[in-house]
Each structure stands twice: as structure tokens, then as C-alpha cells.
Protein backbone atom coordinates (compact mmCIF):
# COMPACT_ATOMS: atom_id res chain seq x y z
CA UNK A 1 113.83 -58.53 109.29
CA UNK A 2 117.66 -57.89 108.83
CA UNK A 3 117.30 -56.49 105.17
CA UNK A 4 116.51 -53.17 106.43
CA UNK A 5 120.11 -53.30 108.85
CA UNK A 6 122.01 -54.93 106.22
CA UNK A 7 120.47 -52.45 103.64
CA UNK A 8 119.77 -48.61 104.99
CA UNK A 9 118.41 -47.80 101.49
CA UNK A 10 120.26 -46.51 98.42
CA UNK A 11 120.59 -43.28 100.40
CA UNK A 12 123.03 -45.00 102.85
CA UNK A 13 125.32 -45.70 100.44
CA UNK A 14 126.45 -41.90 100.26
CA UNK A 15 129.46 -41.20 100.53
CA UNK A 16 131.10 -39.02 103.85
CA UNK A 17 133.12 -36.25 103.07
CA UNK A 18 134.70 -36.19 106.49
CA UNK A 19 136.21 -32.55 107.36
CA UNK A 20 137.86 -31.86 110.98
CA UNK A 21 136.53 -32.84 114.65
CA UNK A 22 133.67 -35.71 115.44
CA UNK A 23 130.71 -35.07 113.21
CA UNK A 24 127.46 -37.20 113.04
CA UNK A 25 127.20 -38.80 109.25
CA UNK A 26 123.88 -39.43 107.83
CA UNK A 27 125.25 -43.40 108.31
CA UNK A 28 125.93 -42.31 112.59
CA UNK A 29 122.66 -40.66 112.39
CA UNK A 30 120.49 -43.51 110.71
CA UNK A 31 121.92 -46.19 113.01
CA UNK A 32 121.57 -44.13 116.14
CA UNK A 33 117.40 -43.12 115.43
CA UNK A 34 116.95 -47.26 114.89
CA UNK A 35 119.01 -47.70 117.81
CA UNK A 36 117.07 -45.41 120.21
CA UNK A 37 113.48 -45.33 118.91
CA UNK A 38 110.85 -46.21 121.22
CA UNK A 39 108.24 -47.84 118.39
CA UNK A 40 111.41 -50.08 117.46
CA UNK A 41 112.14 -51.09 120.81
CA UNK A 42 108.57 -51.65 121.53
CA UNK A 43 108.65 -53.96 118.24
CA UNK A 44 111.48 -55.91 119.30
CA UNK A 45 109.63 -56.99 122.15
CA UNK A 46 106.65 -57.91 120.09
CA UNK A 47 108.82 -60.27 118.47
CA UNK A 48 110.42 -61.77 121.27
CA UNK A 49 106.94 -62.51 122.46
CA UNK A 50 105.34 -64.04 119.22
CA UNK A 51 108.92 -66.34 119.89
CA UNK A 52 107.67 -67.16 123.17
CA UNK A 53 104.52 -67.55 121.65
CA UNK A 54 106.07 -69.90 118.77
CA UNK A 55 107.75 -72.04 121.27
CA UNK A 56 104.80 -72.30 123.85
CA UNK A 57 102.96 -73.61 120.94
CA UNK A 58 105.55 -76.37 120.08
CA UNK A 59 105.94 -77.97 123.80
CA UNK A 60 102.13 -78.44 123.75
CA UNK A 61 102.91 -81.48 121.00
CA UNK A 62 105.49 -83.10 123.11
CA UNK A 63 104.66 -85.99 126.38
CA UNK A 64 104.02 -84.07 129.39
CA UNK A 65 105.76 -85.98 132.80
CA UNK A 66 104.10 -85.12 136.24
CA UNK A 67 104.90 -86.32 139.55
CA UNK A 68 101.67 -86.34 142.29
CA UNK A 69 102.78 -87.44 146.01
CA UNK A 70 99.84 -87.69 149.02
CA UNK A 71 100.10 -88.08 152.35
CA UNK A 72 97.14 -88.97 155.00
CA UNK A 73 96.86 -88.79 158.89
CA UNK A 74 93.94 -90.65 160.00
CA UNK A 75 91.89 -89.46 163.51
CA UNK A 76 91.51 -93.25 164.13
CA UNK A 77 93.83 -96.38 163.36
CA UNK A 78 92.74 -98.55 160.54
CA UNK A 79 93.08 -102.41 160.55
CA UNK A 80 93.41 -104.65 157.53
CA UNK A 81 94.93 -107.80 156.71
CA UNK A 82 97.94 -106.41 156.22
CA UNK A 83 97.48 -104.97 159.82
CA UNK A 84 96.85 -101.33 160.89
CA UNK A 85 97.81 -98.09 160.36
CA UNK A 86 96.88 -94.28 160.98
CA UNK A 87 99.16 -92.73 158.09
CA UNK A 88 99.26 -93.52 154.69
CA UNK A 89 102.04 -92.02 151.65
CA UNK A 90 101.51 -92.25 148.35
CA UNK A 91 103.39 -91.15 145.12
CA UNK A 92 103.26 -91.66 141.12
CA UNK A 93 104.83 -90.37 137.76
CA UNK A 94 102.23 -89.93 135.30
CA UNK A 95 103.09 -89.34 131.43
CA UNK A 96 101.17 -88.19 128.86
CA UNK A 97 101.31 -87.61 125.09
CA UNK A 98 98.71 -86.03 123.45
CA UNK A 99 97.70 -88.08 120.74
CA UNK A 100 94.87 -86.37 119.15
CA UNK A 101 93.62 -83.00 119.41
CA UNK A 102 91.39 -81.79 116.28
CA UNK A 103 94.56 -79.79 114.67
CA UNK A 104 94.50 -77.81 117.97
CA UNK A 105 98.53 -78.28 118.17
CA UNK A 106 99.39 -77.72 114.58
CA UNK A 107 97.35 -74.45 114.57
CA UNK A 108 98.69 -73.11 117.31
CA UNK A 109 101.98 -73.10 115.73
CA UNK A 110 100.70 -71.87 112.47
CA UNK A 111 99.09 -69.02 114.84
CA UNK A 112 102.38 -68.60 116.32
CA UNK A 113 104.57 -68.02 113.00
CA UNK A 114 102.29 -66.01 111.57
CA UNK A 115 102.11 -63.36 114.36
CA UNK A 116 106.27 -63.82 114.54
CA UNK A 117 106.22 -63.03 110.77
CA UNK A 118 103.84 -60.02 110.88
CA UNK A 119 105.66 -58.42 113.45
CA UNK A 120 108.97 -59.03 111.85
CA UNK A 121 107.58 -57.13 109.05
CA UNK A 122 106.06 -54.55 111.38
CA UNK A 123 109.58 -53.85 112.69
CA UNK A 124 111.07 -53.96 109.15
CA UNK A 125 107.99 -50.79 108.77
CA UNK A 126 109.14 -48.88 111.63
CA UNK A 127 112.66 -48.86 110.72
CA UNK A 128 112.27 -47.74 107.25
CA UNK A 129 110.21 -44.91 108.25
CA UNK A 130 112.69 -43.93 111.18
CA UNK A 131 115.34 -44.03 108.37
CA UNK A 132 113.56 -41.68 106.02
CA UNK A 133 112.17 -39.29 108.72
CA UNK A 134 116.26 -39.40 110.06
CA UNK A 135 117.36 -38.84 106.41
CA UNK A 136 114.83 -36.31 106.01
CA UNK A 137 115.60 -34.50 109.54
CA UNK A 138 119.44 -34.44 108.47
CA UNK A 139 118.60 -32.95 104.98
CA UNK A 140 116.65 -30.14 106.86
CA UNK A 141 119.58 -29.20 108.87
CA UNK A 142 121.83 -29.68 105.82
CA UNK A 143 119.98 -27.33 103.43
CA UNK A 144 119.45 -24.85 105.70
CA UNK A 145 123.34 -24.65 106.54
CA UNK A 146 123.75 -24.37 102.86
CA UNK A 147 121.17 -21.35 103.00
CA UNK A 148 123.30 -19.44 105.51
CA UNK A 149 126.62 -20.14 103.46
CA UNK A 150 124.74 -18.97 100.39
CA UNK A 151 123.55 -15.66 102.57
CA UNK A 152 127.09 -15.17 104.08
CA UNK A 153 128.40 -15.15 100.73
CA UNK A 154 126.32 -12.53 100.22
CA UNK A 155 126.99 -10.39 103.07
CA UNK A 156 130.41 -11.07 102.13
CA UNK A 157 130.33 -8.99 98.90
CA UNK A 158 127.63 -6.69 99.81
CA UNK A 159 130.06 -5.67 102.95
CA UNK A 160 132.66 -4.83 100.66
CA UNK A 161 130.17 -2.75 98.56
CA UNK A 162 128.46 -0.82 101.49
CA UNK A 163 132.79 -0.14 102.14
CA UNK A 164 133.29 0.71 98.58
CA UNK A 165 130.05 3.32 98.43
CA UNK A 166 130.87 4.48 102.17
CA UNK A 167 134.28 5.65 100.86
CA UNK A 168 132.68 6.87 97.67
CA UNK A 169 130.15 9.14 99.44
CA UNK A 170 132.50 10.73 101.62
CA UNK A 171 133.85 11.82 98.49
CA UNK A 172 130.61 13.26 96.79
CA UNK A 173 130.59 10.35 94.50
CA UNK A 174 127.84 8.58 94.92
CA UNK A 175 124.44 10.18 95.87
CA UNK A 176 123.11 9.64 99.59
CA UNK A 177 120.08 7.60 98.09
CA UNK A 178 122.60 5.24 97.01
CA UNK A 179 124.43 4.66 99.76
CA UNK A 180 121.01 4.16 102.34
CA UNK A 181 120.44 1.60 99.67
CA UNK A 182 123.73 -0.24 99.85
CA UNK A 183 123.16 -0.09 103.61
CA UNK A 184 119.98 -0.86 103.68
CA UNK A 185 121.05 -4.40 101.81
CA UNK A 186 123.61 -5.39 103.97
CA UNK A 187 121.38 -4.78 107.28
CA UNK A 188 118.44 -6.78 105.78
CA UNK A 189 121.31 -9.60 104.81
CA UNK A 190 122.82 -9.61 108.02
CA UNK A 191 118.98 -9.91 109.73
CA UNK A 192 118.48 -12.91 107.13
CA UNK A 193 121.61 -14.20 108.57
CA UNK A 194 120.13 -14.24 112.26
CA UNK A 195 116.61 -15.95 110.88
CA UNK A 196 118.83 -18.60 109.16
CA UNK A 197 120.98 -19.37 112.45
CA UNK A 198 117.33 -19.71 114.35
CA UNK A 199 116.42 -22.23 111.71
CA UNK A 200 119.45 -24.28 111.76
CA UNK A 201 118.89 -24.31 115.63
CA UNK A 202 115.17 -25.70 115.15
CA UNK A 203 116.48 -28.07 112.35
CA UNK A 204 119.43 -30.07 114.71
CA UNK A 205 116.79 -30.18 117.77
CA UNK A 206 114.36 -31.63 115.47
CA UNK A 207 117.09 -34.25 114.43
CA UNK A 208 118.74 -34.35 118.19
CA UNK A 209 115.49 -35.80 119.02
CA UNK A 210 114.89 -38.43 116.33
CA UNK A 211 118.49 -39.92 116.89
CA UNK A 212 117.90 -39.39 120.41
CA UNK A 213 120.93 -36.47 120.99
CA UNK A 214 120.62 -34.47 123.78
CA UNK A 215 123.38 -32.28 122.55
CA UNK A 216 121.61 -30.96 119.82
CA UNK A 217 123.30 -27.51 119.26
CA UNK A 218 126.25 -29.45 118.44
CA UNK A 219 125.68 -31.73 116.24
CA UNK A 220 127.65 -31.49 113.17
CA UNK A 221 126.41 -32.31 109.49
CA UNK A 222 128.74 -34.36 107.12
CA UNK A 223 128.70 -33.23 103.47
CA UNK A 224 127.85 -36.04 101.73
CA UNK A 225 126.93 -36.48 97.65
CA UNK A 226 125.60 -39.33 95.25
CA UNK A 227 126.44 -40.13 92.07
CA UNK A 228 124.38 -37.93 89.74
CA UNK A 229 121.91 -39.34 86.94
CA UNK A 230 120.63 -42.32 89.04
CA UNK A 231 117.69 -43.24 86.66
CA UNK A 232 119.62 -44.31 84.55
CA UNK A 233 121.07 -47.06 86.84
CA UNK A 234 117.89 -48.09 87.41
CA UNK A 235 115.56 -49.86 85.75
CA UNK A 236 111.95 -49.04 86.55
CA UNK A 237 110.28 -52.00 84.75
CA UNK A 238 112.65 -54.64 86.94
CA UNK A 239 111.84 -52.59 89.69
CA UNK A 240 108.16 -52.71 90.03
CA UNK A 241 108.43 -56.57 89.38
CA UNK A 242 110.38 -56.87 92.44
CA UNK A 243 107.81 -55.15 94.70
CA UNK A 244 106.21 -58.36 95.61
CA UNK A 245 108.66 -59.88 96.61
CA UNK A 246 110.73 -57.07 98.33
CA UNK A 247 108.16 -54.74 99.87
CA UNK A 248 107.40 -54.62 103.14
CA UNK A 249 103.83 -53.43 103.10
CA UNK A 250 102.88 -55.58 100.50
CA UNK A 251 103.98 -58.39 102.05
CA UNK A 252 102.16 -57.34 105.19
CA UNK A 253 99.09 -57.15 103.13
CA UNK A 254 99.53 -61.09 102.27
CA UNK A 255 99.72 -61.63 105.85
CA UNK A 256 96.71 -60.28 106.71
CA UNK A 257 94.91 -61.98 104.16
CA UNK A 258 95.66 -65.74 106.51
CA UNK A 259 93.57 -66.46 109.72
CA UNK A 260 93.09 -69.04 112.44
CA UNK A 261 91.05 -70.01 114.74
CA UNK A 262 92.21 -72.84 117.06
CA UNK A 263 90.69 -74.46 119.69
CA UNK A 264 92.77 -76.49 122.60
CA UNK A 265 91.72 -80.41 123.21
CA UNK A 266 89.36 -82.02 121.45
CA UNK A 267 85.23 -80.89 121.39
CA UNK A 268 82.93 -83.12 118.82
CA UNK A 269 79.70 -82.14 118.05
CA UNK A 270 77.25 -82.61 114.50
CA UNK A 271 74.68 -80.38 114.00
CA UNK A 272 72.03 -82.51 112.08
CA UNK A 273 69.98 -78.94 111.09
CA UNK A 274 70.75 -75.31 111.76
CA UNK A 275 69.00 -73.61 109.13
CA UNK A 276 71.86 -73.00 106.74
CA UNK A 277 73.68 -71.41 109.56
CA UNK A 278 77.08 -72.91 109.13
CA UNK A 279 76.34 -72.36 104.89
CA UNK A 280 76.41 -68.83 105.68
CA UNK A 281 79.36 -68.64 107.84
CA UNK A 282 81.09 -70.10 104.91
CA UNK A 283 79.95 -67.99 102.44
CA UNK A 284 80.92 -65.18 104.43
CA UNK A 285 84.50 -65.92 105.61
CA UNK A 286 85.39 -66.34 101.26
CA UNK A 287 83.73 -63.50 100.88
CA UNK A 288 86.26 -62.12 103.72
CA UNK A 289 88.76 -63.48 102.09
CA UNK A 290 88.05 -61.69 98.61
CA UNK A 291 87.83 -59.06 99.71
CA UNK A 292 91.60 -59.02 101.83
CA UNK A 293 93.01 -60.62 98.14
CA UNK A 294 91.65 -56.88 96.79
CA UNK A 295 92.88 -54.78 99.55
CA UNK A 296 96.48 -56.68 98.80
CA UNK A 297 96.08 -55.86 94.97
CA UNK A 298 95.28 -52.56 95.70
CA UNK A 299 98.31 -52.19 98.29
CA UNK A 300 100.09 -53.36 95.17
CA UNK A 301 98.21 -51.17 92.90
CA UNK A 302 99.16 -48.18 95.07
CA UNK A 303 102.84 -49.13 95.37
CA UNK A 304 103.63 -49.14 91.90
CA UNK A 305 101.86 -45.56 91.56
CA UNK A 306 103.91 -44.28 94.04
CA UNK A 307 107.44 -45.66 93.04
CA UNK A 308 106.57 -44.50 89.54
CA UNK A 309 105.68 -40.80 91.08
CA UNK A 310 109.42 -41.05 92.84
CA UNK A 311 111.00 -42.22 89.11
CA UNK A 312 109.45 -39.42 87.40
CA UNK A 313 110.43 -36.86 89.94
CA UNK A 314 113.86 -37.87 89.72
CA UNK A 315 114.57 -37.77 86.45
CA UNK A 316 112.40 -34.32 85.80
CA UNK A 317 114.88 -33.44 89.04
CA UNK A 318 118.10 -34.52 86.93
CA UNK A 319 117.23 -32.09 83.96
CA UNK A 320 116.60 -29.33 87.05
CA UNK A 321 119.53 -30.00 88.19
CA UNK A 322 121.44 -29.06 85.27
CA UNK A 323 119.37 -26.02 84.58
CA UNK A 324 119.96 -24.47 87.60
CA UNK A 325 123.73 -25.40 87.56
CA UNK A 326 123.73 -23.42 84.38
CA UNK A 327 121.56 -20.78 86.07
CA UNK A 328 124.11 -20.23 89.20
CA UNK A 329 127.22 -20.14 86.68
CA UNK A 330 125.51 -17.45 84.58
CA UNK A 331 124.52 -15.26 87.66
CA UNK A 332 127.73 -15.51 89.17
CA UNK A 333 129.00 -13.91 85.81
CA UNK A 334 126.59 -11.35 85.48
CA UNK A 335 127.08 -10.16 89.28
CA UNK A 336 130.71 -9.79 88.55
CA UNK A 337 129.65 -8.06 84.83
CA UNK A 338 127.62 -5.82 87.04
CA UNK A 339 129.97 -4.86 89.57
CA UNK A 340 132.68 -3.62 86.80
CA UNK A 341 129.86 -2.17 85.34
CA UNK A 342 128.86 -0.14 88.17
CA UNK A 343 132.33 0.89 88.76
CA UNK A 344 131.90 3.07 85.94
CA UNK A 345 128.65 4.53 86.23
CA UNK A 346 127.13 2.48 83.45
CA UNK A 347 124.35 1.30 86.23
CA UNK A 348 122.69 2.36 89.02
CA UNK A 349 123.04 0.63 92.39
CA UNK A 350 119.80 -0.93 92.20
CA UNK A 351 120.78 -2.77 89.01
CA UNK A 352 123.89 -4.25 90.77
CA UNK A 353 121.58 -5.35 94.25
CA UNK A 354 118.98 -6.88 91.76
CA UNK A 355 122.14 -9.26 90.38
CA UNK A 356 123.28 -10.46 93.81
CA UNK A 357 119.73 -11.20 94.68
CA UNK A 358 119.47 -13.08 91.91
CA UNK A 359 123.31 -14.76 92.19
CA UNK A 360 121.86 -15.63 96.14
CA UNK A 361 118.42 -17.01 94.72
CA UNK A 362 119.70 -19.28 92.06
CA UNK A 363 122.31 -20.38 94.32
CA UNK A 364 119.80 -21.19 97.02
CA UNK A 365 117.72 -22.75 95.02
CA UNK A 366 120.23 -25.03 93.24
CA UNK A 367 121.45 -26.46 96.54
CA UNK A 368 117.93 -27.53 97.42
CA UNK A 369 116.96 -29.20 94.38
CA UNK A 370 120.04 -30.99 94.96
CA UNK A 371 119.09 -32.48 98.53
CA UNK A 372 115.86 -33.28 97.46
CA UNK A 373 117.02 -35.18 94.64
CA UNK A 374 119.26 -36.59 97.30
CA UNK A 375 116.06 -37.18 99.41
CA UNK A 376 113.92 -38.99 96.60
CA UNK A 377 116.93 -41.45 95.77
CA UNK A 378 116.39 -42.66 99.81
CA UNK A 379 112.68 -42.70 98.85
CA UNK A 380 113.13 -44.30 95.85
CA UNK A 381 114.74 -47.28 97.56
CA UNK A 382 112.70 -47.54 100.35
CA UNK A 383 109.95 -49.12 98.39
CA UNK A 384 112.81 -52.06 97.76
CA UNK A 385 113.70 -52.92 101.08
């Protein structure tokens, strides 16, 4: 149960670039949605009965020690040889050790360990999907805080060109088609601007709630980064190996796969005939059990298919990457190719709107490949918890 809080995934192991003032870290933000989550609360108690359970099972093998005391008031006195009496006190100490019980005992522990280990594992469950719906939640707020930098950068330059063509018209420059247009791009950036802020609002109450923040408006994202090109400090093939041994649902599948059924103190009977009654009941519970051994394989089956999926995405994602690195260098230089350009007349102010659309697209959509590769790392070692 304490892998998951001795290992928050390979996500936790990001980096914090802190800046100025208290900010919430992916690490803070992780630790705080295990901390206050109702489902792992809830499972912690589970546990701590199946303990209860565990030991409750274990003092029904040990010698039991009672103590019975009587006392009688009789309507009439009573005469022996001993002489009479109308009262009479008694009192013993009984112990007993039970000595045989049909496995009762030793099943009822087995019972008990089992349900301690299944909800051990349940808990491990819970908190690795709190951790990748928090990681996920603080990606959200992250990427779409690098959307409105991305989109003030724009309004940054496209504020000094609605100046430039402002100045330029007053002067019978520029035509009055191209300076509505140059207007007309800064208003529809700025109104961008204002959808953005909304989202970032929705995004931090989304994760305010997961970690359990009131505050939500203030809560301040970390930049954080991982080292680039992680396939290839992985190795798939050692990996999937390790799933049955490491993964939580798999391991819950085993569990499910073992049942009891005790009975307490001791009950013999033989039936001499019932038909092949008890046959049947045999027959069925290994068929039972077959068909739990399947459901486990294909839990297995279904793992390895996933984590694959994850690989695959991540390295396709580490090519992306580079492309659209590549892609955001080359538009910056073409906006700036296009501004000189327009300086002297050589294009119209279309052409130069059309580059810093493009500049703000390839910038956008660079930093969301990148938190998504960011994302599918945490995936990635979820399945290795």
C-alpha cells in the first residue's frame, strides 16, 4: 500500500521551477488531493476494519477465561446435614481452548487477510487515479495559462501595429480598409484574451476542488519540465514483464480469483446419496474458478495493450515535439520577415495578420503537445506502481 506514497509516479519526479510568493507544485497538489479525498478516506477505514477483522479472527484460536458467580434467596429455610440455610453463593472460573473446529479458525484468518489485502490494493487504486486526475487537473490550468501568454504575446505586437497603422492613416498612408483590419485583430485578440481568463478560472476551481482548495482563484501553477526523450530510458520489453508483479489491478484480479467459505464450531454430517448434488457443486465452483484465471489473463492481456498504446504515443509525441519546435522558430522568423516586409509596402496587411496567426497557432500548439507528453509520462508510470 505505501508504493503509491513512496512513489507518486514518474510524473512526480518533475522538477519545480519555483518563481516568487507561495505557489501550489504539482508535488503540493498531488499530496494534498490524497490527503483530502473522500474515496481515500473511506478506504482507509476499510482497512482498519479488515485489521479488526484480521485480529478478531486470531483471538478466536486462543483459551477463552470466564468467570460465572450466582446467588440464591430461598422463600423457605433449607435443612441438611450440614444444617440450614435460606441463601446460597456460588462462583467459578471456567477456561476453554478450542481444540478442534473443522478449519473454522484458520479460515477465518485466511478470510481476514485476504479482505485486508484487497482493500490495501483498493486504496493503492484510488490513489493512483486521484494522482492522475490531480496531474491532469493541474495540466489543464497549466496549458491554458500558457494559451493566454501565447495570446498576450500577441496582443502585444498586434497593439503596436494597430499604433503603427493608426499613425500611418492619419497620414494618408495606409488605406481605411487596412486600418479596420488592424483594429479589427486586436479587438478579437483582446476578446480571446477575456475567454482565456474565464477558462483559467474554470480550470483552478476544477483543481481547487480535487485538492480540496477553497481558494481556488488563487492558486498558483509551478512551471515544472521533464527530461525530454523518455523512451529511450525506458525499456518497454522489461516493462511489461514487471506488470505482474507491480500492477495494481492485476494483482487485484489474482485476488479475486481466492474464496472462502468458513463455518464457526464444528457441524458433521455424511450424505450417503444426493443424486450427484455435491458432484455438481464441484464441477461448478472449478468451472468458477476458470473462468476468474481468464478474467485475470485478460486484465493482463488488456494492461499490456494499454501501456504499449502510452509507449507509442510518447515516442510519436517526441518526434512532434521537435517538429513543432522547428515550426514555432520558423514562424517567429517569418512574422518578423513579414513585418519589415510590410514596412515597405511589399505586402498587404492581411499577409502580415495571416503570419501572427500562424506565429500564435504553432506556438499554442507546441506548448500543448508538450504537457501532454508531460501527461502520458505520469500515465506511463502509473501502470508500474
Amino acid at each position: 500500500m505505501k508504493r503509491i506514497e513512496k512513489k507518486l509516479f514518474v510524473l512526480l519526479t518533475l522538477f519545480a521551477m519555483p518563481l516568487f510568493g507561495e505557489k501550489i507544485t504539482i508535488q503540493n497538489a498531488t499530496e494534498m488531493a490524497i490527503k483530502n479525498n473522500r474515496d481515500i478516506k473511506k478506504g482507509m477505514l476499510e482497512i482498519e476494519k479488515s485489521r479488526l477483522d484480521v485480529n478478531k479472527a486470531w483471538k478466536s484460536a486462543y483459551f477463552k477465561v470466564t468467570y460465572n458467580a450466582s446467588a440464591n434467596k430461598y422463600f423457605k429455610e433449607i435443612k441438611s446435614l450440614a444444617g440450614s440455610y435460606d441463601q446460597t453463593y456460588g462462583h467459578n472460573v471456567t477456561l476453554t481452548q478450542p481444540i478442534y473446529t473443522g478449519g473454522a479458525v484458520k479460515t477465518g484468518i485466511e478470510i481476514g487477510k485476504e479482505a485486508l489485502s484487497l482493500n490495501e490494493l483498493n486504496l493503492d487504486k484510488i490513489k493512483k487515479d486521484t494522482i492522475l486526475s490531480t496531474v491532469q487537473a493541474y495540466i489543464d490550468v497549466y496549458d491554458a495559462q500558457s494559451a493566454l501568454r501565447v495570446l498576450e504575446k500577441s496582443r502585444e505586437a498586434l497593439s503596436k501595429n494597430y499604433e503603427i497603422q493608426k499613425e500611418k492613416y492619419s497620414l494618408r498612408m495606409v488605406t481605411k480598409p487596412e486600418f479596420i483590419e488592424a483594429e479589427r485583430s486586436l479587438k478579437a485578440i483582446e476578446a480571446s484574451i477575456i475567454e482565456q481568463k474565464s477558462n483559467i478560472e474554470i480550470a483552478k476551481e476544477a483543481l481547487g476542488i480535487l485538492i480540496g482548495y477553497s481558494d481556488s482563484l488563487n492558486i498558483e501553477i509551478v512551471p515544472f519540465s521533464v527530461e525530454e526523450n523518455f523512451t529511450k530510458k525506458v525499456v518497454l520489453k522489461d516493462d511489461l514483464a514487471k506488470l505482474t508483479s507491480q500492477n495494481t489491478e492485476y494483482q487485484m484480479a489474482l485476488k479475486k480469483e481466492k474464496s472462502y467459505n468458513g463455518t464457526v464450531g464444528l457441524n458433521m454430517s455424511w450424505d450417503i446419496f444426493d443424486w450427484g448434488a455435491k458432484k455438481y457443486e464441484v464441477q461448478k465452483a472449478q468451472k468458477e474458478y476458470e473462468i476468474k484465471e481468464i478474467e485475470a489473463e485478460q486484465a493482463l492481456d488488456s494492461l499490456k495493450v494499454n501501456m504499449k498504446k502510452v509507449y507509442y504515443q510518447l515516442q510519436a509525441l517526441e518526434k512532434s515535439l521537435e517538429a513543432k519546435r522547428i515550426a514555432v522558430e520558423k514562424a517567429e522568423e517569418v512574422y518578423e520577415l513579414e513585418q519589415e516586409r510590410y514596412n515597405y509596402n511589399l505586402i498587404t496587411m492581411k499577409n502580415l495578420l495571416d503570419a501572427e496567426t500562424n506565429l500564435r497557432q504553432s506556438r499554442t500548439e507546441y506548448e500543448s503537445t508538450r504537457l501532454k507528453y508531460y501527461y502520458l509520462i505520469s500515465r506511463y508510470g502509473a501502470f508500474l506502481d
